[in-house]
Protein backbone atom coordinates (compact mmCIF):
# COMPACT_ATOMS: atom_id res chain seq x y z
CA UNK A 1 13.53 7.84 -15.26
CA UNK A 2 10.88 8.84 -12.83
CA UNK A 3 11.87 8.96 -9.25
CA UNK A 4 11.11 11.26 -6.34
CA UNK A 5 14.08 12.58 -4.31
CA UNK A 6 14.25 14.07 -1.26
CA UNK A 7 17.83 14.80 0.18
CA UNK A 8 16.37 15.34 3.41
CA UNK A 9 14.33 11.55 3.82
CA UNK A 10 16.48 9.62 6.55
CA UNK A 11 14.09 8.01 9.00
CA UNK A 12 15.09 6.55 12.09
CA UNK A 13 14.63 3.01 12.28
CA UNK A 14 13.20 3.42 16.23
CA UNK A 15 10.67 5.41 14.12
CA UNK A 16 9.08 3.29 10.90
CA UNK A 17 7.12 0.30 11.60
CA UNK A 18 9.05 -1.64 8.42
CA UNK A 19 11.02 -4.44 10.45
CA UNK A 20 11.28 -7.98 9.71
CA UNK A 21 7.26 -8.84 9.37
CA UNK A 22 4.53 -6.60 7.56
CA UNK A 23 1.11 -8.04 9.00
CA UNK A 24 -1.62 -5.56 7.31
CA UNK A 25 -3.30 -3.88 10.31
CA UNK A 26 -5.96 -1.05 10.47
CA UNK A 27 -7.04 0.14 13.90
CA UNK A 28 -10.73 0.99 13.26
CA UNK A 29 -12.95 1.10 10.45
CA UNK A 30 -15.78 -1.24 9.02
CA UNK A 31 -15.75 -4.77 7.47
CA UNK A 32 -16.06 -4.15 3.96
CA UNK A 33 -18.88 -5.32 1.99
CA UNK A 34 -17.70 -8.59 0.51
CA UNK A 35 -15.75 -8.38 -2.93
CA UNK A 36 -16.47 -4.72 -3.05
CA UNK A 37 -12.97 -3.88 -3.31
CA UNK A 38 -12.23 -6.55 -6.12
CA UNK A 39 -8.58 -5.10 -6.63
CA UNK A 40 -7.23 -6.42 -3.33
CA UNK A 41 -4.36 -9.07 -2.87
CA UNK A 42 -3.28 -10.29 -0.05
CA UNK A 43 0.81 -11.03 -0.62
CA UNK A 44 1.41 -14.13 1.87
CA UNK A 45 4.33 -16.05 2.92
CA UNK A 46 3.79 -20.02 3.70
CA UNK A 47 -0.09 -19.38 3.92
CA UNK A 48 0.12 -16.11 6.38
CA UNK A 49 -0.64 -12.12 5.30
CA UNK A 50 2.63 -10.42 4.88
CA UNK A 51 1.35 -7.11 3.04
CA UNK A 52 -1.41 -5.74 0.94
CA UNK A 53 -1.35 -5.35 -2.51
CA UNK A 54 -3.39 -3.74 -5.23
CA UNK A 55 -4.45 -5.49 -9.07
CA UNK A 56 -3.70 -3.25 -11.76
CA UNK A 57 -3.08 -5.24 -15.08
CA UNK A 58 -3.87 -8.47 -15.55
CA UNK A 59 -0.96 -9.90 -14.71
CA UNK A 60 0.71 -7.49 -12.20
CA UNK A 61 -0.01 -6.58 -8.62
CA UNK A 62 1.27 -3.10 -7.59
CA UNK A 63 3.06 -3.29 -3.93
CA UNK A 64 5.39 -1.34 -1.61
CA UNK A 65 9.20 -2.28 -2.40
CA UNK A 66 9.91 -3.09 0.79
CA UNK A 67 7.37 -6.19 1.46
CA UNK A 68 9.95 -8.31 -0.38
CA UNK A 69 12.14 -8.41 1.64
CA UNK A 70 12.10 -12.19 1.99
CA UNK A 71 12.83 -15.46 -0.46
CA UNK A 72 10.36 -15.52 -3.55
CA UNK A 73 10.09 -19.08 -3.81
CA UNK A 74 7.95 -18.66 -0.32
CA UNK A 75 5.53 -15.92 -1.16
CA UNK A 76 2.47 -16.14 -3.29
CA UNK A 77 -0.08 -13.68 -4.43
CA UNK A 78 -3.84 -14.56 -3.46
CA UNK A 79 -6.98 -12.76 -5.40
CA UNK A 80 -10.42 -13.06 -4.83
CA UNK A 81 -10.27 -12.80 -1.06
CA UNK A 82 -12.95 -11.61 1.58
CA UNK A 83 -12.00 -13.50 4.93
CA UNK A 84 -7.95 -14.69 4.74
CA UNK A 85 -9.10 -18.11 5.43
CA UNK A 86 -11.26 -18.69 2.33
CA UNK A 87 -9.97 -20.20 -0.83
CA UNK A 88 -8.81 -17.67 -3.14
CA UNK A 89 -7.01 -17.38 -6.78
CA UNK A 90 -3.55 -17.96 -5.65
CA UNK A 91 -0.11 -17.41 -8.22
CA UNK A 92 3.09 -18.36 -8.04
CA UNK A 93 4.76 -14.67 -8.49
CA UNK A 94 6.65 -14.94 -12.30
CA UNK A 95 8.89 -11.70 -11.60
CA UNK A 96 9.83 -9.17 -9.14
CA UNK A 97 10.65 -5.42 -10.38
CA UNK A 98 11.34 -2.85 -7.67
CA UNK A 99 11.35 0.51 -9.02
CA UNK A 100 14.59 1.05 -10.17
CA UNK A 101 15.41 4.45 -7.47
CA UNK A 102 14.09 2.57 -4.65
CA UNK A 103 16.18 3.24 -1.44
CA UNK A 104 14.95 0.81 1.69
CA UNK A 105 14.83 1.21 4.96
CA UNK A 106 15.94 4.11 6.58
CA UNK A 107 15.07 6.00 3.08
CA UNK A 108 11.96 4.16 1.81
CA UNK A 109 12.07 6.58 -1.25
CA UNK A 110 10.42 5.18 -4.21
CA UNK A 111 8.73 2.45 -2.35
CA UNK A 112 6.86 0.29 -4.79
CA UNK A 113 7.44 -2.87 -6.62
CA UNK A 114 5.64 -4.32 -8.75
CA UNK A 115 5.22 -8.47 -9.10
CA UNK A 116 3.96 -10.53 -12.41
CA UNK A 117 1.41 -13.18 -12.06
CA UNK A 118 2.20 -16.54 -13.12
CA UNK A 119 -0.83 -16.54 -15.01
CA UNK A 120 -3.26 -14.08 -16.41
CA UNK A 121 -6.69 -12.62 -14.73
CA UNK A 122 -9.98 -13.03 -16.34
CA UNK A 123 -12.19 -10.36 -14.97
CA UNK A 124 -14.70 -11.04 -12.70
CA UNK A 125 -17.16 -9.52 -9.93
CA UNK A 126 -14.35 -10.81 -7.36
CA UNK A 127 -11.36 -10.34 -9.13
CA UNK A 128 -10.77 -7.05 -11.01
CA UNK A 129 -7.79 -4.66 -12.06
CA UNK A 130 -7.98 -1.16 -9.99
CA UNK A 131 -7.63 2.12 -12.84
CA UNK A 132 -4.75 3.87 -13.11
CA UNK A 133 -4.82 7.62 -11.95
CA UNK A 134 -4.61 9.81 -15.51
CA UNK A 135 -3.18 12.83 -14.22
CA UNK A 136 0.39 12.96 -12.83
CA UNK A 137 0.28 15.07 -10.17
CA UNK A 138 0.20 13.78 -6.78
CA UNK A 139 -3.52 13.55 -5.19
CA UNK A 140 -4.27 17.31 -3.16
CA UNK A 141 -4.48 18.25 -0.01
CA UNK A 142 -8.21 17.22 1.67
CA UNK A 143 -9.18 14.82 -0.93
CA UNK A 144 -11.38 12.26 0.59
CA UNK A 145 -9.56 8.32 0.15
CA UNK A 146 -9.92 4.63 1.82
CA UNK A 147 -8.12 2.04 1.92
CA UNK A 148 -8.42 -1.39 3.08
CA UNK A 149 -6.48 -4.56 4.39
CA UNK A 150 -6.86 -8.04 6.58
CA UNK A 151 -6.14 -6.37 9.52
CA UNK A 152 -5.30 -5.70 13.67
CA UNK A 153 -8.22 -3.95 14.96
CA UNK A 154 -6.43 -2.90 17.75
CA UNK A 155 -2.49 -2.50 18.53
CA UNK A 156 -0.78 -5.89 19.57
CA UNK A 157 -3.87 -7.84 18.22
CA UNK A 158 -4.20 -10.48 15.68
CA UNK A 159 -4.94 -10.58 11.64
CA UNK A 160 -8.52 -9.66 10.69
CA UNK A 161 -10.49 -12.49 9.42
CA UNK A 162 -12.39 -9.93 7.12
CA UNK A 163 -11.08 -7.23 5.12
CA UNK A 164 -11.84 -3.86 6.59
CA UNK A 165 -11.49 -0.16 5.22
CA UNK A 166 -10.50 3.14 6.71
CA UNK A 167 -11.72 6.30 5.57
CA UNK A 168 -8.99 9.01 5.06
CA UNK A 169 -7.88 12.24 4.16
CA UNK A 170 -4.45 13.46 2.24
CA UNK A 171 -2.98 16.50 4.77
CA UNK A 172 -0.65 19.21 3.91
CA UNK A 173 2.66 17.80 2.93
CA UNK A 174 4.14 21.13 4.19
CA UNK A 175 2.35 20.81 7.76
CA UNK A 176 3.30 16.89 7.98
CA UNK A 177 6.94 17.94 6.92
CA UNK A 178 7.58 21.06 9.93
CA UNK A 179 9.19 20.35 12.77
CA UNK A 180 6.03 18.79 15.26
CA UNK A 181 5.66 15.68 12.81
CA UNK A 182 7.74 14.43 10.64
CA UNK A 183 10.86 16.94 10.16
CA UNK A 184 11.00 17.38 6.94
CA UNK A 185 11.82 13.39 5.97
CA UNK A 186 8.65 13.40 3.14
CA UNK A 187 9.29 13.97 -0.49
CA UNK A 188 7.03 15.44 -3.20
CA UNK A 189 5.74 12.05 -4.53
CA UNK A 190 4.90 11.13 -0.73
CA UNK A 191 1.23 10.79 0.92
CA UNK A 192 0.40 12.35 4.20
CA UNK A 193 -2.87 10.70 5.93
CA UNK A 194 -5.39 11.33 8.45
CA UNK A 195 -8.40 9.27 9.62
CA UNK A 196 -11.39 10.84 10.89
CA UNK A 197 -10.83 10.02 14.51
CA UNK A 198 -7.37 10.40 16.29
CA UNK A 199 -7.87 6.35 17.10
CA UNK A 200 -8.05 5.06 13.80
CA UNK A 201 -4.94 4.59 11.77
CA UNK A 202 -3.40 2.44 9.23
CA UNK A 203 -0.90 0.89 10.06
CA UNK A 204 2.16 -1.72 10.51
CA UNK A 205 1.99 -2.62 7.31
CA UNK A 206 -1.35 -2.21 5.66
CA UNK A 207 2.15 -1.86 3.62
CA UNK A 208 1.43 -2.32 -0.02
CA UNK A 209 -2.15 -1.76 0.25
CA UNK A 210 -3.88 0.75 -2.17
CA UNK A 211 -5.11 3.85 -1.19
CA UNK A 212 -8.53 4.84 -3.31
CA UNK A 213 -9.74 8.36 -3.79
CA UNK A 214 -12.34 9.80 -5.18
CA UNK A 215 -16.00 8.86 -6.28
CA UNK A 216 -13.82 7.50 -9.58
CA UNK A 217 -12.20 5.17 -7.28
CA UNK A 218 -8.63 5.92 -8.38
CA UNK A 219 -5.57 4.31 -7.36
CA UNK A 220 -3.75 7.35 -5.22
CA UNK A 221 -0.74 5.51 -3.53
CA UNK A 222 0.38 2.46 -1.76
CA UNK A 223 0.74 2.78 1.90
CA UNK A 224 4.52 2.76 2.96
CA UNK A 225 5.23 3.33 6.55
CA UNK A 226 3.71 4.89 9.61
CA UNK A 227 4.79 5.01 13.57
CA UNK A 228 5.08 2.18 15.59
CA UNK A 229 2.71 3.66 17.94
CA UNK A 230 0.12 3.54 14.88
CA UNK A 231 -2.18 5.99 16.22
CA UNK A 232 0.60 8.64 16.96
CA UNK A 233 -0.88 11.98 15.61
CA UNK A 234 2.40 13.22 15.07
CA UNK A 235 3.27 10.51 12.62
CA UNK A 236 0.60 10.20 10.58
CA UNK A 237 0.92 7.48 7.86
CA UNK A 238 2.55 7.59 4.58
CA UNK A 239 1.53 6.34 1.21
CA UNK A 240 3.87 6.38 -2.53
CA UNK A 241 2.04 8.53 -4.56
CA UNK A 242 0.98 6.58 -7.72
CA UNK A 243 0.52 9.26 -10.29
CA UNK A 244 4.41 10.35 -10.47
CA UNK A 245 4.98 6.39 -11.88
CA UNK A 246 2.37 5.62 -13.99
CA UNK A 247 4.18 6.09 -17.17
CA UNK A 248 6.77 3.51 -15.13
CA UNK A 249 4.31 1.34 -14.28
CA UNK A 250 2.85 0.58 -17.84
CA UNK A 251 6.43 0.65 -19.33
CA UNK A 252 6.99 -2.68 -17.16
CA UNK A 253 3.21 -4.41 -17.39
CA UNK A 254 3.33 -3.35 -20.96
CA UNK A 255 6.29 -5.83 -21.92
CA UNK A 256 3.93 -8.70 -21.03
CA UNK A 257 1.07 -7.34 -22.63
């Protein structure tokens, strides 16, 4: 069963930004061109953003685990978006599977869930499933990513009418693990980011979002956690790698297939 461990992941509560709402934010960055990013969902709770989420089947939406942490009957999944308050393709969500290691808050180890569609996606120019990555190791140091979400521009703010992207890079996992950031609490199948300027981030929540890399435009990870100070240099923000799961990931969407 594929799971990434780390003995030594116990974050401080004080320290993740994962408490009781997930509103995507990204502090900097660019309105994206409309639909450009067809993969995007926007997971929502009574008609607000709750987290990000990224198509990849048909009928599933890949997400961070810990976004559901609130009653199903209330959330739904909506496709097709540009601004938050346009009509999109919205679903009732069918079925719920965390991955089965998942460990929540303080652990957030094996952070992703992934929710079926009460219906099935025709492909479109707006609506379209995001690839899988083919290789199983986790994306390298100084690849060049994105990722997007309906988002605070600026700490404290509100929601993002538009969605917006943030470039990014993948760091050293070693370097993000010493002492001076964060001490050791990432595991191998984690994501360590940096934006180009010290004040952009990602960030309280753009949880569940997908993080793109490459000129393939391959699904990396799915943003986790960062600081609550979002543009803390010494917490950069974490994504789930996606490549360690993948075999996971079309075990589950392939039993609806």
């Amino acid at each position: 069963m594929e799971a990434c461990v780390s003995s030594l992941l116990v974050l401080a509560l004080g320290t993740l930004s994962v408490g009781s709402s997930f509103e995507t934010q990204i502090i900097g960055g660019r309105e994206v061109i409309p639909h450009s990013r067809p993969y995007m969902a926007s997971l929502q709770r009574n008609g607000s953003h709750l987290c990000g989420g990224v198509l990849v089947h048909p009928k599933w939406v890949l997400t961070a685990a810990h976004c559901l942490a609130q009653r199903m009957a209330q959330l739904r999944l909506v496709l097709g978006l540009h601004t938050l308050d346009s009509p999109g393709l919205t679903f009732r969500i069918k079925a719920a599977i965390q991955h089965p290691r998942y460990k929540p808050v303080p652990a957030l180890e094996n952070d992703l869930a992934l929710l079926q569609l009460d219906g099935k996606v025709k492909p479109s120019q707006t609506i379209r499933p995001l690839a899988l990555p083919s290789k199983r190791q986790v994306v390298a140091a100084g690849t060049r990513c994105s990722m997007a979400g309906w988002g605070l521009t600026h700490q404290g703010g509100r929601l993002s009418r538009v969605l917006r992207e943030l470039d990014l890079q993948v760091l050293d996992t070693r370097m993000c693990n010493n002492s001076r950031f964060w001490n050791g609490s990432l595991s191998p199948c984690m994501v360590c980011l940096a934006a180009n300027s010290k004040d952009q981030a990602p960030c309280k929540g753009d949880s569940g979002g997908p993080l793109v890399c490459g000129k393939g435009q391959v699904l990396a990870g799915v943003l986790s956690f960062s600081s609550r100070v979002c543009t803390d240099i010494f917490k950069p923000p974490v994504a789930t790698a996606v490549a360690p799961y993948v075999s996971w990931i079309r075990k589950v969407t392939g039993r609806s297939a």
